[in-house]
N, C-alpha and C. Protein backbone atom coordinates (compact mmCIF):
# COMPACT_ATOMS: atom_id res chain seq x y z
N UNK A 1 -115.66 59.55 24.75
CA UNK A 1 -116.02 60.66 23.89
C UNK A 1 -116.41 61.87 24.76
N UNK A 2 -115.61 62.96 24.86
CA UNK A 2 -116.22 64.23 25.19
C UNK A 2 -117.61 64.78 24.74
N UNK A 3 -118.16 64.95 26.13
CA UNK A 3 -119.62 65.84 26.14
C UNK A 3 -119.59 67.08 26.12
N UNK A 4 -120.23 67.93 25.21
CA UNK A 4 -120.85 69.64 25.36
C UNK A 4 -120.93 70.00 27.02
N UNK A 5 -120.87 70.60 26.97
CA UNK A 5 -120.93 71.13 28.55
C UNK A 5 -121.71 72.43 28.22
N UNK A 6 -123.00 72.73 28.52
CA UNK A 6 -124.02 73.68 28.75
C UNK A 6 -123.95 74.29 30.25
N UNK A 7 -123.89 75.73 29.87
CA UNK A 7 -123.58 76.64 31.28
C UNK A 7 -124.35 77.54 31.09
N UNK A 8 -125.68 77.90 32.35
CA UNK A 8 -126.77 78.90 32.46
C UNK A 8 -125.96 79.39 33.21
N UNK A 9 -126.24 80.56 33.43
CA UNK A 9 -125.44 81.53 34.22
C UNK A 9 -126.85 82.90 34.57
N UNK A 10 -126.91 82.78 35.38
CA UNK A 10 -127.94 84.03 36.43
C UNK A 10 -127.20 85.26 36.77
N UNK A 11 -127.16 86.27 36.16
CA UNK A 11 -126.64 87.63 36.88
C UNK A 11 -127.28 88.24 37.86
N UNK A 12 -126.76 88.48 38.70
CA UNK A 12 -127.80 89.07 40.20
C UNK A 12 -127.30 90.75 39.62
N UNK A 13 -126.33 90.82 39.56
CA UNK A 13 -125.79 92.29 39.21
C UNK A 13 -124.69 92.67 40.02
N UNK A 14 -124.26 94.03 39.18
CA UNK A 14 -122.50 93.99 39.28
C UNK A 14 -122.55 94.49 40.68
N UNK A 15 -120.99 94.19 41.13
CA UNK A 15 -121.02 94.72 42.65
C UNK A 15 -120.60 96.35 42.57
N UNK A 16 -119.51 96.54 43.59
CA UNK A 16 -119.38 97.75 44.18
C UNK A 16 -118.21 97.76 43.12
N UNK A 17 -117.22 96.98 43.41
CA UNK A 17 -116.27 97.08 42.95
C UNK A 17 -116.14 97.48 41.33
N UNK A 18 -117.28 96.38 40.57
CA UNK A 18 -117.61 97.14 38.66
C UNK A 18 -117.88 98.27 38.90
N UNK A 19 -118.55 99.44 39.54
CA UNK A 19 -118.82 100.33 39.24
C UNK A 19 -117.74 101.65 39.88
N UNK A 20 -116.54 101.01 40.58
CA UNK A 20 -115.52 101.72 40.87
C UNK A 20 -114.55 101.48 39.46
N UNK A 21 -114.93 100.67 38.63
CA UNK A 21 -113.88 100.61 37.42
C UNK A 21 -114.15 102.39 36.33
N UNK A 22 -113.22 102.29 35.48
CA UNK A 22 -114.11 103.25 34.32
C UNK A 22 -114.52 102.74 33.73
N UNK A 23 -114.88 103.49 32.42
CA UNK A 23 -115.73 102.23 31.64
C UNK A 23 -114.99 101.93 30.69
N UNK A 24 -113.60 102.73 30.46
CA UNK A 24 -112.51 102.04 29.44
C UNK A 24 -112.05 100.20 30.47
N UNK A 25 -111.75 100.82 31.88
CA UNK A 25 -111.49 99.48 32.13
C UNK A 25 -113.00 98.60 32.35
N UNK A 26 -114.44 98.85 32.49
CA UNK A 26 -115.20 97.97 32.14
C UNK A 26 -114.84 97.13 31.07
N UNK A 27 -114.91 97.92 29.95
CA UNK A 27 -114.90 98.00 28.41
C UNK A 27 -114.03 96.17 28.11
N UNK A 28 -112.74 97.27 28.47
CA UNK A 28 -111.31 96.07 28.72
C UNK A 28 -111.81 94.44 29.33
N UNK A 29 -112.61 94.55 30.83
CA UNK A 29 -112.86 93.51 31.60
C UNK A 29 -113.54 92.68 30.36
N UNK A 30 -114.84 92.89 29.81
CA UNK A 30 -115.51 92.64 28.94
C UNK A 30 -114.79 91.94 27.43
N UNK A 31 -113.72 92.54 27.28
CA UNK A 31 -112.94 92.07 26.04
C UNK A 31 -112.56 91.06 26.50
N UNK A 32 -111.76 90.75 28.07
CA UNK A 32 -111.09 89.85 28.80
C UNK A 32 -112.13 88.69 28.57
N UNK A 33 -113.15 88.85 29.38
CA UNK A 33 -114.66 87.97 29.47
C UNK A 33 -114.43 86.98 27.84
N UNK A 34 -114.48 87.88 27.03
CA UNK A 34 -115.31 87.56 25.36
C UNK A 34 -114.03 86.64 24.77
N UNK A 35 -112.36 86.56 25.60
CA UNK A 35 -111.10 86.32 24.65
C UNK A 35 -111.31 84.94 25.41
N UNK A 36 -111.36 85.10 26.67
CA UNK A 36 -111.19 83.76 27.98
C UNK A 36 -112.54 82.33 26.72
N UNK A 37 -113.28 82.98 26.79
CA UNK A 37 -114.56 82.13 26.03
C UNK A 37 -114.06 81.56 24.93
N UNK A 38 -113.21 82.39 24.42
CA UNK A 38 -112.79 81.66 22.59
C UNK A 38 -111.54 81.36 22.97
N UNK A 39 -110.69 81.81 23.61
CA UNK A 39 -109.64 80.76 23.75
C UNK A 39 -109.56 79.07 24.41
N UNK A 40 -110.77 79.17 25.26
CA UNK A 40 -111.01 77.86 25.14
C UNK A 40 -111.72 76.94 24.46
N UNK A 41 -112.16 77.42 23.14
CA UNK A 41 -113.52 77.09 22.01
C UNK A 41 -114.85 76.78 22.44
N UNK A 42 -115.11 77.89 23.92
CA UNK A 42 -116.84 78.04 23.95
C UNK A 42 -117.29 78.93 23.37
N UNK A 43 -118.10 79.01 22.97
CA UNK A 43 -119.72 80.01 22.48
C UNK A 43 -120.86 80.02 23.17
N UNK A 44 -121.25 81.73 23.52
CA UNK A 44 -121.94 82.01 23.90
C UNK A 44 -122.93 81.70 23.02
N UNK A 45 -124.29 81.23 23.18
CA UNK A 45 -125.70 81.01 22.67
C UNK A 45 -126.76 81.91 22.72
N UNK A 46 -126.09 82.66 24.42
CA UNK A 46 -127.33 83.64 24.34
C UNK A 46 -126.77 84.68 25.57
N UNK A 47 -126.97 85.42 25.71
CA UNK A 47 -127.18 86.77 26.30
C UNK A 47 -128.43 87.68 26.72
N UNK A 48 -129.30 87.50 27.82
CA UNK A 48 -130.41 88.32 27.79
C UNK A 48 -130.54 89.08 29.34
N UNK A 49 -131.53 89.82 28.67
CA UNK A 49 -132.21 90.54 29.28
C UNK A 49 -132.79 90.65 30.01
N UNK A 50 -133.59 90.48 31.43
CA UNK A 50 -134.66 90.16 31.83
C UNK A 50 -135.31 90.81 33.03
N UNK A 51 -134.17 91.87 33.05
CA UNK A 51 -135.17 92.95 33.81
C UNK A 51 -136.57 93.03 33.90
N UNK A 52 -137.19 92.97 33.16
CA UNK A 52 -138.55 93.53 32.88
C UNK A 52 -139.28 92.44 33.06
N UNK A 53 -138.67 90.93 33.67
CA UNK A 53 -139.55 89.80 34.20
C UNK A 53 -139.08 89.15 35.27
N UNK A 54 -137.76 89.82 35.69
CA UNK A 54 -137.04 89.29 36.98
C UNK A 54 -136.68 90.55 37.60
N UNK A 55 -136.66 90.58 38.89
CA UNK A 55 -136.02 91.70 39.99
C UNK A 55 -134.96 90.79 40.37
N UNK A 56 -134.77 89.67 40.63
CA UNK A 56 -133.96 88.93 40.85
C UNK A 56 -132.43 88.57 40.27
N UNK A 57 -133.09 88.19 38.90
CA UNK A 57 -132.05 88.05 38.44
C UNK A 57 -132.20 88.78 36.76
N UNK A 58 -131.73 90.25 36.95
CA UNK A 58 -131.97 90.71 35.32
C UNK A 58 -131.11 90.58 34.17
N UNK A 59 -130.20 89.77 34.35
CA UNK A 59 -129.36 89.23 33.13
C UNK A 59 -129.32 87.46 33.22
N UNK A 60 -129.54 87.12 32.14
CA UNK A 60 -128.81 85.85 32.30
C UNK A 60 -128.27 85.56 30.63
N UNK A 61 -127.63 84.01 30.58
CA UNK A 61 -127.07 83.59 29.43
C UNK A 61 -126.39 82.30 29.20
N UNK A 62 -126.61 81.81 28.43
CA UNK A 62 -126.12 80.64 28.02
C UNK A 62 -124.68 80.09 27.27
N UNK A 63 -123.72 79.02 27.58
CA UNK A 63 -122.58 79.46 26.64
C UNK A 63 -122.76 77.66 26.67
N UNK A 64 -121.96 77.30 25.79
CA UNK A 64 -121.24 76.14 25.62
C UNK A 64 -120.14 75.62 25.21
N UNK A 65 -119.54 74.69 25.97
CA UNK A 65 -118.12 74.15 26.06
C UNK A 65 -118.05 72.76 25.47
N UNK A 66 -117.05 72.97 24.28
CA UNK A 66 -116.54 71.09 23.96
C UNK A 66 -116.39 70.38 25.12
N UNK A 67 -116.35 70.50 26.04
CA UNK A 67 -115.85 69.35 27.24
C UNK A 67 -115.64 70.37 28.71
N UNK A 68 -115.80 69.28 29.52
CA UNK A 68 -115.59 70.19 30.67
C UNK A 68 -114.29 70.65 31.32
N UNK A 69 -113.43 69.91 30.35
CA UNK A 69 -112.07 70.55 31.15
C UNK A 69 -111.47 71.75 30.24
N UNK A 70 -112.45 72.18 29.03
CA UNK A 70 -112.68 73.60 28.70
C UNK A 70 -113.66 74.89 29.09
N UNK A 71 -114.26 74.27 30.06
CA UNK A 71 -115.27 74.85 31.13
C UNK A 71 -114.47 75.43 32.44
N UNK A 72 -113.62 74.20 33.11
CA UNK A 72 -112.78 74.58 34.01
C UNK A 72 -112.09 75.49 33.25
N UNK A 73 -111.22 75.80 32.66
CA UNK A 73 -110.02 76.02 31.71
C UNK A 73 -110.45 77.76 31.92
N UNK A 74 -111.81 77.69 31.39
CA UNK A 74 -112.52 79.09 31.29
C UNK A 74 -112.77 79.65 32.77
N UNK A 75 -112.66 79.01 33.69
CA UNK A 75 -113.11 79.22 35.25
C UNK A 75 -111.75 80.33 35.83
N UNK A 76 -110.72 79.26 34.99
CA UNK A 76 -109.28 79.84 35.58
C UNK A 76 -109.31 80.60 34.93
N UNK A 77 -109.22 80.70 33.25
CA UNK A 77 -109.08 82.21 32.75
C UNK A 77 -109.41 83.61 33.31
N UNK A 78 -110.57 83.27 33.86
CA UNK A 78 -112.05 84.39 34.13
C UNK A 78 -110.97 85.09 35.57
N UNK A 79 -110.54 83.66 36.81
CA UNK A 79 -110.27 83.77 37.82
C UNK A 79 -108.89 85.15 37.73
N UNK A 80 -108.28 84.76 37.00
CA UNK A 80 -107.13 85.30 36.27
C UNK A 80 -106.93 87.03 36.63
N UNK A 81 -108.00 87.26 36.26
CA UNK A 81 -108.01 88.52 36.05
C UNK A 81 -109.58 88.94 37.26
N UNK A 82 -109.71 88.40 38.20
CA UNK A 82 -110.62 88.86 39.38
C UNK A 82 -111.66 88.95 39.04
N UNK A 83 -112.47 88.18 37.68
CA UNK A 83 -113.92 88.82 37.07
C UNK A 83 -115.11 88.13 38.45
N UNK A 84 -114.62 87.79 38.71
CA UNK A 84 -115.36 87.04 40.10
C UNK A 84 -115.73 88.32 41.00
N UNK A 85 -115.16 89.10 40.86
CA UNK A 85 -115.02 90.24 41.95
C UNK A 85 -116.06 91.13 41.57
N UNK A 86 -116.39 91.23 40.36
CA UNK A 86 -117.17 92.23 39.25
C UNK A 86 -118.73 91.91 39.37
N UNK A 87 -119.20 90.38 39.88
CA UNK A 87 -120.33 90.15 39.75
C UNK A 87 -121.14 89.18 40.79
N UNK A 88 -122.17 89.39 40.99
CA UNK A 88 -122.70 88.39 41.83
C UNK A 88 -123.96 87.29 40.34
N UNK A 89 -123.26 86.02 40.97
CA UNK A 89 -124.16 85.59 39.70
C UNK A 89 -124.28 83.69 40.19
N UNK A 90 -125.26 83.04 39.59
CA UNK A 90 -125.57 82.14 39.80
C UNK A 90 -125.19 80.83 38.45
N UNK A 91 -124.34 79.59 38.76
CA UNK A 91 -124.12 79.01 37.43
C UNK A 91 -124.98 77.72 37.57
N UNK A 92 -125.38 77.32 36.23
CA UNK A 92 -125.87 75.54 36.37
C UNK A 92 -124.93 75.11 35.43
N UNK A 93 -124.38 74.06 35.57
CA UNK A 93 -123.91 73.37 34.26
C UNK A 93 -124.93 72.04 33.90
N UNK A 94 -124.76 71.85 32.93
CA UNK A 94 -125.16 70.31 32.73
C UNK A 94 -125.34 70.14 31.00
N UNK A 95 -125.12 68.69 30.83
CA UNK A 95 -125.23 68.00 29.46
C UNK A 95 -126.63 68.30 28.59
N UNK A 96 -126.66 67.89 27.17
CA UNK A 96 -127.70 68.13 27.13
C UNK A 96 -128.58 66.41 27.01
N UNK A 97 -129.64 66.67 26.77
CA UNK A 97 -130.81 65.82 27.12
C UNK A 97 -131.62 65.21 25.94
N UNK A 98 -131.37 63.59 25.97
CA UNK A 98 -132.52 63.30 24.98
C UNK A 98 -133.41 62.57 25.61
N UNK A 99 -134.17 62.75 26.01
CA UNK A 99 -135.42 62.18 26.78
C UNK A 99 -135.85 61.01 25.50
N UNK A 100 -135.83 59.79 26.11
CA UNK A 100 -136.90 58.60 25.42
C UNK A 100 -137.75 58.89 24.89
């Protein structure tokens, strides 16, 4: 039986290269980001903020995947189009948890 696959993701912040884009092609990258996610049937859970309690890391977010070879699936999508290039960022994956 396929497991959920839970993915934290840490944004350190965009590099050199996002801010040489415009913001029509930001805009675009971002649509890319949001199509790669639903074409492989993950959902994002969360999206935040956290400037104002991290210097470190001021974005982070949560998504989840039916299985992990729709996790990979999403790795290549992303790879596809260089979004790797756009960000410095930190991932965890893991299942979720029923503690005894």
């Amino acid at each position: 039986m396929a497991q959920k696959i839970y993915k934290l993701f840490l944004i350190k912040g965009f590099t050199e290269a996002w801010y040489q884009l415009s913001k029509e092609e930001q805009t675009a990258a971002m649509v890319k980001v949001n199509a790669a996610l639903e074409k492989v049937g993950g959902q994002r859970l969360a999206l935040c903020d956290s400037r104002w309690a991290s210097e470190q890391w001021p974005a982070f977010g949560v998504e989840v995947f039916p299985d992990i070879e729709a996790e990979q699936k999403h790795i290549q999508l992303l790879s596809e189009f260089d979004w790797f290039r756009y960000l410095e960022a930190m991932t965890v994956l893991g299942t979720e948890w029923q503690p005894v």
